[in-house]
Protein backbone atom coordinates (compact mmCIF):
# COMPACT_ATOMS: atom_id res chain seq x y z
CA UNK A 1 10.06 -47.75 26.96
CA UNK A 2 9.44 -50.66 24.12
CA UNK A 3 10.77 -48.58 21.14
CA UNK A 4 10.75 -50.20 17.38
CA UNK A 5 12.23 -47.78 14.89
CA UNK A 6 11.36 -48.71 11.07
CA UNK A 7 14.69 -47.11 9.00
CA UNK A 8 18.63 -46.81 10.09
CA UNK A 9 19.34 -44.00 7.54
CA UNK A 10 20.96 -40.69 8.62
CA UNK A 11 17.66 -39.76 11.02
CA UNK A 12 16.92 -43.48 12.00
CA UNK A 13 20.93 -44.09 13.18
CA UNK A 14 20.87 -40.65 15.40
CA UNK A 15 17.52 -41.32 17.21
CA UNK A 16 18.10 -44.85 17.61
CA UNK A 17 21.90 -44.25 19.06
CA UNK A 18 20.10 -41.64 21.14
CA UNK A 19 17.53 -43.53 22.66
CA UNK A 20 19.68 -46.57 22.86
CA UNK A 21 21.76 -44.12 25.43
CA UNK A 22 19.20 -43.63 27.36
CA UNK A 23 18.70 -47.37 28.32
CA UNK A 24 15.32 -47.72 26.39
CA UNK A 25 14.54 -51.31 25.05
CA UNK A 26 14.76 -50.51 21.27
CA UNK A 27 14.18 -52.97 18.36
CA UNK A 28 15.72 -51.06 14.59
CA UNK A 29 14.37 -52.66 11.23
CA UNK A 30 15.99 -52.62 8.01
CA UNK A 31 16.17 -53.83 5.03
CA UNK A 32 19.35 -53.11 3.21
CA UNK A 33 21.70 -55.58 5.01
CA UNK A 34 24.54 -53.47 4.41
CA UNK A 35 23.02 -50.13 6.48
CA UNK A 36 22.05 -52.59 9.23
CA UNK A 37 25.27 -54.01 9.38
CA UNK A 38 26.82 -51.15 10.45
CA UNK A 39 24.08 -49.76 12.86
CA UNK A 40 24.41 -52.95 14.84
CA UNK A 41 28.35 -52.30 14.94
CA UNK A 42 27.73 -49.40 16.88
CA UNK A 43 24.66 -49.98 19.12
CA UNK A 44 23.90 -51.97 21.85
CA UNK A 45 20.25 -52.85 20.55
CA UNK A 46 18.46 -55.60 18.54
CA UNK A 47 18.83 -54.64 14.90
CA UNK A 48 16.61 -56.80 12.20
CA UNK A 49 17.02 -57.40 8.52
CA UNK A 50 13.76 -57.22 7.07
CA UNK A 51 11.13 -55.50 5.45
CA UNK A 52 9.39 -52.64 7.62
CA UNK A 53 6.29 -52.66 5.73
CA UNK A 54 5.49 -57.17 6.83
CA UNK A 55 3.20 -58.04 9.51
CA UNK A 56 5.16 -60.96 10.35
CA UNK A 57 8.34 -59.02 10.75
CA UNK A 58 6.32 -56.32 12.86
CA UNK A 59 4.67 -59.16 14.94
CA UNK A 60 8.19 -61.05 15.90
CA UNK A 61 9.29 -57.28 16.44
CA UNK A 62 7.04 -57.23 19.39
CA UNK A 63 4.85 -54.95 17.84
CA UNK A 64 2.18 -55.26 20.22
CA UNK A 65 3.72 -54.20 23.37
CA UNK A 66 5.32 -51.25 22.13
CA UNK A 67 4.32 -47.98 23.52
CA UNK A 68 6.36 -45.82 20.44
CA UNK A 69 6.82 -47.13 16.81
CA UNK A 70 8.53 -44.83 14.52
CA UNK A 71 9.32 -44.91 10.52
CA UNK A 72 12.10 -42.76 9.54
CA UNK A 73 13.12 -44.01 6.02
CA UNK A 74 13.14 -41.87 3.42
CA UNK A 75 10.24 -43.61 1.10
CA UNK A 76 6.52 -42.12 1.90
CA UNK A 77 4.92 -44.94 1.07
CA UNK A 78 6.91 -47.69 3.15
CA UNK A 79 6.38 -45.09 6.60
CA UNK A 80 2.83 -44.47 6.19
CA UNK A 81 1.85 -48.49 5.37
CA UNK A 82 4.40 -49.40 8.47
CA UNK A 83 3.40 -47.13 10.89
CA UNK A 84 -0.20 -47.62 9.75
CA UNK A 85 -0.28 -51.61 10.18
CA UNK A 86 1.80 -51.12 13.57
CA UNK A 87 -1.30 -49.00 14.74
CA UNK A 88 -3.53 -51.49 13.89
CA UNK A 89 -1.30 -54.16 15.55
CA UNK A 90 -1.45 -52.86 18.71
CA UNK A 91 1.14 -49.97 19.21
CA UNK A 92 0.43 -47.10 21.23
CA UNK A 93 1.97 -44.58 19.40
CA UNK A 94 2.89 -44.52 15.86
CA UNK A 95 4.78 -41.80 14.23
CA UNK A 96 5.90 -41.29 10.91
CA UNK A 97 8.54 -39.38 8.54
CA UNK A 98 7.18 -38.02 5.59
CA UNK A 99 7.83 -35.54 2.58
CA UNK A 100 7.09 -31.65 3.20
CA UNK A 101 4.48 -32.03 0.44
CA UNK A 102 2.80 -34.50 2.42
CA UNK A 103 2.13 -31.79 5.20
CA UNK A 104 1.28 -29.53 2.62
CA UNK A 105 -1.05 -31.69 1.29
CA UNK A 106 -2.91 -32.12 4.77
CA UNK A 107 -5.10 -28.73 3.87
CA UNK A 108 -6.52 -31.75 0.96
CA UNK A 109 -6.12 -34.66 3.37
CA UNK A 110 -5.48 -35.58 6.94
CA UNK A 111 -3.12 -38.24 6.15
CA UNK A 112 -2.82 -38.92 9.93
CA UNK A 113 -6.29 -39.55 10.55
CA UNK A 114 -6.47 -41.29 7.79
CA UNK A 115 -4.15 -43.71 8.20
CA UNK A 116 -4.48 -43.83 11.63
CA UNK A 117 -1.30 -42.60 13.26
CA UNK A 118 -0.46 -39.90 15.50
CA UNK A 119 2.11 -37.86 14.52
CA UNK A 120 3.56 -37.22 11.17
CA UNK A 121 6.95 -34.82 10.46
CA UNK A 122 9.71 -33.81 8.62
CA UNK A 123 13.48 -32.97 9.42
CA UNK A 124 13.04 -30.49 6.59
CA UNK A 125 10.53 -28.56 8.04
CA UNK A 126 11.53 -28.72 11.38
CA UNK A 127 15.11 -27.85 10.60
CA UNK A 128 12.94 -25.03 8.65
CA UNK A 129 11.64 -24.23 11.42
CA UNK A 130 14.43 -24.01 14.13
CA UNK A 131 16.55 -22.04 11.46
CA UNK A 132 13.43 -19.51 11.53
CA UNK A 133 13.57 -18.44 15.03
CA UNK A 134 17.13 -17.01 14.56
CA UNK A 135 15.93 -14.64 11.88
CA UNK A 136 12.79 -13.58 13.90
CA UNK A 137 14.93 -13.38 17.35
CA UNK A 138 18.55 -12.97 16.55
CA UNK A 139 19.26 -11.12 19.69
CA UNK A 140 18.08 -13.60 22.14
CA UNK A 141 19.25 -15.40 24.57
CA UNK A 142 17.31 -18.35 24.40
CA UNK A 143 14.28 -18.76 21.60
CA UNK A 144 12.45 -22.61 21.87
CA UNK A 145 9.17 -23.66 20.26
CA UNK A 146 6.93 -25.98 22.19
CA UNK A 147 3.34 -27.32 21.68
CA UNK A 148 4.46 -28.11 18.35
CA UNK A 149 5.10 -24.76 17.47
CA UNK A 150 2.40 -23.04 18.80
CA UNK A 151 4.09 -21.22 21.75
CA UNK A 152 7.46 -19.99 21.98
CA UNK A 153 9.42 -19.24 24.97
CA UNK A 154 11.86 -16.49 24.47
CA UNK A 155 14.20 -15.09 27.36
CA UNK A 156 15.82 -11.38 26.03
CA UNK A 157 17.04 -8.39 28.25
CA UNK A 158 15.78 -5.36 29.01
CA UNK A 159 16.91 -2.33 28.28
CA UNK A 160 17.53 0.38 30.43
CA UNK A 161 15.41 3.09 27.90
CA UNK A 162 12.33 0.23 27.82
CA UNK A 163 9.35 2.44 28.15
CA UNK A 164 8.30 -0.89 30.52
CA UNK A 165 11.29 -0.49 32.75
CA UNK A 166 9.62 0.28 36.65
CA UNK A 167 5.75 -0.23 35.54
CA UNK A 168 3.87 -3.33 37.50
CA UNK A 169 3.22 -5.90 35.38
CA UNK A 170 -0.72 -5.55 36.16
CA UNK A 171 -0.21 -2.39 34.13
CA UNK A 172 1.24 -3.29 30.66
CA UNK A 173 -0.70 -3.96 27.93
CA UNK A 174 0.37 -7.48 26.94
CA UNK A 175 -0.86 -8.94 23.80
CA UNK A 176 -3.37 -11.73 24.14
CA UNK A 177 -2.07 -14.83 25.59
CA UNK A 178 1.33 -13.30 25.95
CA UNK A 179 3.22 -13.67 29.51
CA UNK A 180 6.52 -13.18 31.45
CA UNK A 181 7.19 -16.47 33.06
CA UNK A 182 10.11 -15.53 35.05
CA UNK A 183 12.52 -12.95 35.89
CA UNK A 184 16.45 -13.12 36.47
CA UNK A 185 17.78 -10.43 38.14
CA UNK A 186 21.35 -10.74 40.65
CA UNK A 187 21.43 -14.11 40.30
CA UNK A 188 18.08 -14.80 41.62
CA UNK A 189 14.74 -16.06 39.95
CA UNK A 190 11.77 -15.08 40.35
CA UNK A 191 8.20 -16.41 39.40
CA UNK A 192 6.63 -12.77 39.23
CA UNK A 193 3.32 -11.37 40.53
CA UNK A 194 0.92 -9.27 38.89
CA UNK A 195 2.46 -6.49 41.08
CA UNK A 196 6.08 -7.19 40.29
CA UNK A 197 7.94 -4.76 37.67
CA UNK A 198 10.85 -5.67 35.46
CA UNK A 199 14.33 -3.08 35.66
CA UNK A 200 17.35 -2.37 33.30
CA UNK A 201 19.61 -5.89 32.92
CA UNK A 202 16.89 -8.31 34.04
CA UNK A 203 16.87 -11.19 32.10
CA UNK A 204 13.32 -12.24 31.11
CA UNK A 205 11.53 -15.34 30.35
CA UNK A 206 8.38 -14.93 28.29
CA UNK A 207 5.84 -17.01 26.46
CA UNK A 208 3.33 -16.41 24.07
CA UNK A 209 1.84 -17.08 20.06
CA UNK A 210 4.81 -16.18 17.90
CA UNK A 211 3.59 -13.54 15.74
CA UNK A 212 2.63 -11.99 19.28
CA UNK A 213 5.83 -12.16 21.04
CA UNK A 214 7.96 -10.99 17.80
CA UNK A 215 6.25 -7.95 17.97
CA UNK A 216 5.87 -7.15 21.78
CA UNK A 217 9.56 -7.96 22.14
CA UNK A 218 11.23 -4.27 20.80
CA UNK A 219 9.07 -2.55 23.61
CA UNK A 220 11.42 -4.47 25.68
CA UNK A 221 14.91 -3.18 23.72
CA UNK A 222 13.64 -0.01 22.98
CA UNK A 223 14.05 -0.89 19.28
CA UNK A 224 11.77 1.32 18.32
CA UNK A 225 8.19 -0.56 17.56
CA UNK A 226 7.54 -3.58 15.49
CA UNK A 227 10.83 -5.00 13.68
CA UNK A 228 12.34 -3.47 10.26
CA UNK A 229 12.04 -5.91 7.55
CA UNK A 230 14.83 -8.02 7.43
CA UNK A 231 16.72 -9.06 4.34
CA UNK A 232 17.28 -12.64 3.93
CA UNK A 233 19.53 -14.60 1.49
CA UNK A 234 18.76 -18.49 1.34
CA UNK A 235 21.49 -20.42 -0.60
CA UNK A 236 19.97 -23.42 -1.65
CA UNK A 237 16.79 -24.00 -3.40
CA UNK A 238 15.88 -27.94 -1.79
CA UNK A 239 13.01 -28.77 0.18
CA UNK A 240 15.06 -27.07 2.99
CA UNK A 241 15.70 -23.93 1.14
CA UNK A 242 11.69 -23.86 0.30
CA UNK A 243 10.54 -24.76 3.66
CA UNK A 244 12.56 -21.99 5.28
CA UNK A 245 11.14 -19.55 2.40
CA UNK A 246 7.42 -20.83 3.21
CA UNK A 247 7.94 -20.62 6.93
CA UNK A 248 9.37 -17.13 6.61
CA UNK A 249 7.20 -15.68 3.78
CA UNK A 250 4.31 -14.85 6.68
CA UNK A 251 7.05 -12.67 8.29
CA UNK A 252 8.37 -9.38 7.44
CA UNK A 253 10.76 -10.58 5.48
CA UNK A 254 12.30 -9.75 2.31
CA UNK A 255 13.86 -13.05 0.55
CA UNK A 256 15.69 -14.04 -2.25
CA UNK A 257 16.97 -17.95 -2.90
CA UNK A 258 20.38 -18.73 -4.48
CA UNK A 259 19.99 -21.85 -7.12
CA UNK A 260 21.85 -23.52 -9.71
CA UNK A 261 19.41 -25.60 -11.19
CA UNK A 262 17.74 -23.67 -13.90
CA UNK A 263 14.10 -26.23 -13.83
CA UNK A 264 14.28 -25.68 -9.81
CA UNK A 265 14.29 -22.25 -10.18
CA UNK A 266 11.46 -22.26 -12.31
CA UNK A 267 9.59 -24.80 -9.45
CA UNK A 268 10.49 -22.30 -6.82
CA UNK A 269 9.38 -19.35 -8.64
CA UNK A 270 5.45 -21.34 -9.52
CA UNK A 271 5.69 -22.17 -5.73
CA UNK A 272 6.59 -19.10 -3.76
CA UNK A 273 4.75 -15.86 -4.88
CA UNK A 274 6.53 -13.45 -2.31
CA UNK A 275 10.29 -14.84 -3.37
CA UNK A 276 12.84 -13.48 -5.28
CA UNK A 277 14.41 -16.60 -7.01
CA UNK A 278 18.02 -16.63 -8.10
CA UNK A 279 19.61 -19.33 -11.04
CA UNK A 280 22.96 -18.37 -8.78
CA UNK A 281 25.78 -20.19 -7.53
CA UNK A 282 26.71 -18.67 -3.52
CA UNK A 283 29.86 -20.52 -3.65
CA UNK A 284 31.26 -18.04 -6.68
CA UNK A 285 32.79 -14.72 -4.99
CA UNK A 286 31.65 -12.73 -7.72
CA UNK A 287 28.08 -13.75 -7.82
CA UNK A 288 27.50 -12.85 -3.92
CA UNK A 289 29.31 -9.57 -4.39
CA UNK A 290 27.24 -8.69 -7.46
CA UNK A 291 24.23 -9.75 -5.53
CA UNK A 292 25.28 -7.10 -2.71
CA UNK A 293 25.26 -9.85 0.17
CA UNK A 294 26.90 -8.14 2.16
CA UNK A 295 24.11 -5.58 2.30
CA UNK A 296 21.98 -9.17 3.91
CA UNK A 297 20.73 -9.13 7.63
CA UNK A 298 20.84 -12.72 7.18
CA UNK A 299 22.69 -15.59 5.03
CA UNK A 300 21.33 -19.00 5.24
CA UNK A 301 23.07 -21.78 3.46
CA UNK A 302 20.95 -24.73 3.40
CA UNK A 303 22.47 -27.41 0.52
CA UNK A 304 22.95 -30.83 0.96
CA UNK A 305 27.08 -30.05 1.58
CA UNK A 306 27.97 -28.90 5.12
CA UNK A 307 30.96 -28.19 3.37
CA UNK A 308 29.89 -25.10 0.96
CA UNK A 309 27.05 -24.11 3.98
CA UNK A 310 29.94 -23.58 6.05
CA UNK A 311 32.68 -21.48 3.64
CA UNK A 312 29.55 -19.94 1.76
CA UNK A 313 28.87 -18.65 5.45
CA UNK A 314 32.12 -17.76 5.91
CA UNK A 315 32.10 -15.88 2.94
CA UNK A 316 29.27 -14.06 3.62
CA UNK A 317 30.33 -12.93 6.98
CA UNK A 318 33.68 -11.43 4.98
CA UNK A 319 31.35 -9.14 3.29
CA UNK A 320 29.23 -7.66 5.93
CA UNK A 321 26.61 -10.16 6.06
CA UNK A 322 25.41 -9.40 9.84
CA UNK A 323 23.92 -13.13 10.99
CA UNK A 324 24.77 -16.35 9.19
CA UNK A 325 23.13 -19.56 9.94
CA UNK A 326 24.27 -22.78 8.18
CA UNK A 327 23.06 -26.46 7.57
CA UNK A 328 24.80 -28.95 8.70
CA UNK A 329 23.78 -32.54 8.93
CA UNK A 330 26.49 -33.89 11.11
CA UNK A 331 24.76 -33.24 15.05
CA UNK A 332 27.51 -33.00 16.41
CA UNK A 333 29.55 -30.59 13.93
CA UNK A 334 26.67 -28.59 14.33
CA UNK A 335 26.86 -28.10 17.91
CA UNK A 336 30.55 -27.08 17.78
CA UNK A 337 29.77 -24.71 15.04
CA UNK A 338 27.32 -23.02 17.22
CA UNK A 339 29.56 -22.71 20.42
CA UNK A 340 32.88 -21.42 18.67
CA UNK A 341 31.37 -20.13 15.39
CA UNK A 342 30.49 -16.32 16.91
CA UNK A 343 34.30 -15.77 16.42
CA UNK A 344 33.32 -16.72 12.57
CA UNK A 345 30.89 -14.57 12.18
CA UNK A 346 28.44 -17.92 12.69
CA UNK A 347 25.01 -17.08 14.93
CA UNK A 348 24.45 -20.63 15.08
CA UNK A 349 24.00 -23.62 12.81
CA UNK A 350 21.36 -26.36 13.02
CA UNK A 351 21.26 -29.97 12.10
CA UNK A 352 18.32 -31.67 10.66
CA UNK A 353 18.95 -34.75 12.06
CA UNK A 354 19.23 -33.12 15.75
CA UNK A 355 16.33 -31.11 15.13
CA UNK A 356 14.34 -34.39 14.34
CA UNK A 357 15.39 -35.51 17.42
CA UNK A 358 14.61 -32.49 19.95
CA UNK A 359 10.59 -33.14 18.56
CA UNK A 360 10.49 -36.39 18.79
CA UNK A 361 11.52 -36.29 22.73
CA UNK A 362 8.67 -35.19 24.01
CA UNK A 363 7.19 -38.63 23.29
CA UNK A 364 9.53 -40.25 25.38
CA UNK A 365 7.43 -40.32 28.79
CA UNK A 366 9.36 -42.69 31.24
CA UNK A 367 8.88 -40.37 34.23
CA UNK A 368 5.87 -38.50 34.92
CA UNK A 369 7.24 -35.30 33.33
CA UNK A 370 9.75 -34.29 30.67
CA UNK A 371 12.70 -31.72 31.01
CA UNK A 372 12.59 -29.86 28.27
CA UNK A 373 14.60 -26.76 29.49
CA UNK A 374 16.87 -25.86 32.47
CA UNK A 375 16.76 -22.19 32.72
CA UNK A 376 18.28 -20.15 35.45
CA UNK A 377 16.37 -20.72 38.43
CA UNK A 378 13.53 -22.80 36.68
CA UNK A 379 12.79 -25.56 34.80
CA UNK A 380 10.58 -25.72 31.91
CA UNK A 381 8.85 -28.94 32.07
CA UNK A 382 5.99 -30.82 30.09
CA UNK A 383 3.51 -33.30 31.84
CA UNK A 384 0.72 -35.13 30.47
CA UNK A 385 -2.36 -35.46 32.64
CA UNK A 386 -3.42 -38.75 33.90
CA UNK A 387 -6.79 -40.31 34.60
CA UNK A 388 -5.77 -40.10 38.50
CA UNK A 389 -5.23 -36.20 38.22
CA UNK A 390 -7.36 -33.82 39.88
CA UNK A 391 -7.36 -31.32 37.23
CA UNK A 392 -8.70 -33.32 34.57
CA UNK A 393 -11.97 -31.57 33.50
CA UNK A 394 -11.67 -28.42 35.63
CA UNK A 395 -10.81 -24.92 33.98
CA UNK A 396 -7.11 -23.24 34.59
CA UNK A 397 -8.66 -20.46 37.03
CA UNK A 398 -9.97 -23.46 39.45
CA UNK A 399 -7.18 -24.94 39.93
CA UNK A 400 -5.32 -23.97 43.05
CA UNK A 401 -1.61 -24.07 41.11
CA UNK A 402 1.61 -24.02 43.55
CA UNK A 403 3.39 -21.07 43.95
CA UNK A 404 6.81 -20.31 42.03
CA UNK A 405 4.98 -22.49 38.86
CA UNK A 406 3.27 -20.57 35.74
CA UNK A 407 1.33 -22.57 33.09
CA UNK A 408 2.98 -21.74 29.78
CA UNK A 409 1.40 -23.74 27.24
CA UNK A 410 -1.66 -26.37 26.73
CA UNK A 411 -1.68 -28.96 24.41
CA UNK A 412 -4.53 -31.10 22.83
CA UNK A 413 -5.40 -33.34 20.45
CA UNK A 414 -6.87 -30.36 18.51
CA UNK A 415 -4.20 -27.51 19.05
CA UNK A 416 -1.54 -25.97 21.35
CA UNK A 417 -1.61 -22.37 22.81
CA UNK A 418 -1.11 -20.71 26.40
CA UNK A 419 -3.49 -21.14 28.69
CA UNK A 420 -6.28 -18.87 29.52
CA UNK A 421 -8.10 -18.74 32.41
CA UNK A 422 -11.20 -20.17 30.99
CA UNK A 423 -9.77 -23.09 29.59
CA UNK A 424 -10.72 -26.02 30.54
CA UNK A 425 -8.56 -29.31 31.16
CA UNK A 426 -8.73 -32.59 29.72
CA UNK A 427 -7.34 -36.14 29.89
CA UNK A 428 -4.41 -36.79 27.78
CA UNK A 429 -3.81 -32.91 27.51
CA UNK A 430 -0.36 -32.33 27.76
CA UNK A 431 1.36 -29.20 30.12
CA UNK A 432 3.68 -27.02 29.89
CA UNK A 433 5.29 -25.06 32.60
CA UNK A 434 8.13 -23.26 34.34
CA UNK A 435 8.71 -24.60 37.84
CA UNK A 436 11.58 -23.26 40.29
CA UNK A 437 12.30 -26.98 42.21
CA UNK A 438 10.19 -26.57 44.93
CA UNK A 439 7.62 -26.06 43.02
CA UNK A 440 7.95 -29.42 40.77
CA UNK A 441 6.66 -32.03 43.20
CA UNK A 442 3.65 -29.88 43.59
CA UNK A 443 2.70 -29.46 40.12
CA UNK A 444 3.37 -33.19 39.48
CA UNK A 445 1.08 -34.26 42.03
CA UNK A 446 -1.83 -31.82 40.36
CA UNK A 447 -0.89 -33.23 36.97
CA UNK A 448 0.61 -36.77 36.84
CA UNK A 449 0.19 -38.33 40.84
């Protein structure tokens, strides 16, 4: 793909060295020589000195045949006008970084629509958000978000008191829109039938609306009914800290944020009605034992230092804390905290930049599908349909789908959520589904010939 990236801070330098990997044709502007100098010491890519925002630069960019455009500096204003005048000079996709409180602000104003680009983010809310699905699933064995967030596909293991252990699927009572996708039992991998039951130690695959599958998943444990209300300490009051509060305060969560800054506090606490709001430093011994954190199902430290995230986590752990998730901005010191930090006490750490660059993926469409996910047994793929496709316009029941391949999710222009029967297919529309290999070629043909 023809990829121009506006930006080569901390975000802009990962998903450019990413993509860059991947043999794409990638052009990075920006305009502090300095920052460029050193991105074009490491990457094999055209790197320009200029600013982002100039239809000039944009036009010798080769703005016009590029199918992605992306602005990931830090400024608002210089990633909406960019990615704005790119649209209008003839990229196919535009998408732009921008503060939380633009998102929030899209209840006011679609800034999207209104400046005409598709997709707008931010690593603070999506590190927010991965950091989230640990507290609502800490037990599982996999937990992933598609559709942009509206589905998640969670694989956990049943238990051998499940009340659901033995009884045909046909027979349980799933909440709407709420599936099992696959079954892993001796090594093998099933697709399952409406007349297939699940039994003590099978791994299972299921998809559904969050809220659903966080409360059908206990039946599954024999946990005893809908989760207890789990006690979460957030150390760091940033736009991180008070993303991960918003994006937890819909869950049954009780929450309190550590914070040193005395006027931040006071923003937090006009903010975030639910909240208990802390002028606390995590990194002082004493202040985390009179706090009780040790009494905490969960310790999140979420500052702008790995360092302190890290020991503060540490720390926590030391007291009795029982899951601790830290920040950490370095990709790859996160992923080596999260394979050898269980023997710390560590459930697993996330990195905004690597979050950042797990969303933006799925716009990078060089075949005629996307891996997102390689399970045991299956794959969990995402297609978009194509104006050759057969599908395109028909409802989910009418299509004759191959076996060994379940629809998961169905995403629009409008909104993401897992398929129902009646729904009906459009162009552009992208799917989502688990395939065992045989099955791939099939669906592919269906979706994307």
């Amino acid at each position: 793909m023809n990829i121009i990236i506006v930006g080569a801070g901390e975000i802009g330098t990962h998903i450019a060295l990413s993509l860059a990997a991947e043999n794409h044709r990638i052009v990075v502007i920006e305009a502090d020589e300095v920052v460029a100098g050193i991105l074009n010491s490491r990457i094999d890519a055209r790197v320009v000195v200029a600013d982002g925002t100039s239809i000039t630069t944009l036009i010798e960019a080769g703005v016009g045949d590029c199918d992605l455009f992306f602005t990931l500096t830090s400024d608002n204003n210089i990633n909406l006008v960019s990615a704005s005048v790119a649209k209008r000079l003839g990229a196919k996709k535009t998408i732009s970084r921008v503060h939380p409180g633009i998102q929030r602000e899209s209840l006011f104003l679609d800034y999207a629509e209104h400046f005409g680009i598709d997709y707008l983010f931010s690593p603070e809310r999506l590190a927010a958000v991965e950091l989230a699905k640990y507290v609502r699933n800490p037990r599982a064995f996999m937990v992933e978000e598609i559709a942009r967030g509206h589905v998640e596909i969670q694989q956990v293991e049943i238990h051998e008191e499940s009340p659901l252990c033995g009884v045909p699927l046909r027979e349980i009572e799933f909440p709407a829109r709420v599936r099992v996708g696959a079954i892993a039992r001796n090594g093998l991998t099933i697709v399952p039938r409406a007349g297939d039951a699940m039994h003590a130690g099978d791994l299972i695959t299921l998809f559904g609306e969050p809220t659903k599958l966080h409360d059908f998943v206990p039946r599954l444990r024999n946990d005893g009914g809908r989760p207890q209300q789990a006690n979460v300490v957030i150390f760091g009051g940033s736009e991180y800290g008070f993303s991960l509060a918003q994006t937890l305060e819909s869950w049954n969560c009780r929450i309190r944020i550590f914070e040193e800054s005395p006027e931040r506090c006071q923003e937090l606490s006009d903010q975030l009605t639910n909240v208990t709001i802390l002028n606390a430093d995590a990194t002082s011994l004493a202040e985390m034992k009179e706090e009780q954190i040790g009494q905490a199902d969960f310790f999140i430290a979420v500052t702008n230092v790995d360092e302190d995230n890290v020991m503060t986590c540490l720390q926590a752990h030391s007291l009795g804390t029982k899951f601790c998730l830290p920040l950490i901005h370095r990709a790859d010191y996160a992923d080596a905290m999260t394979s050898y930090g269980e023997k710390l006490g560590i459930l697993a750490a996330v990195s905004p930049r690597e979050a950042t660059r797990k969303d933006l993926s799925r716009f990078i469409t060089s075949d005629r599908f996307h891996l997102l996910q390689q399970l045991e047994g299956v794959e969990l793929i995402e297609s978009t349909v194509t104006e050759r496709s057969t599908v395109v316009g028909k409802k989910v029941r009418d299509v004759k789908w191959p076996e060994d391949c379940v629809l998961v999710a169905l995403l629009n222009s409008v909104r993401g959520q897992v398929p129902a029967a009646d729904d009906e297919i459009r162009l552009e529309d992208s799917l989502y589904a688990l395939v065992k290999p045989k099955a791939k070629k099939e669906f592919l043909k269906l979706v994307a010939p």
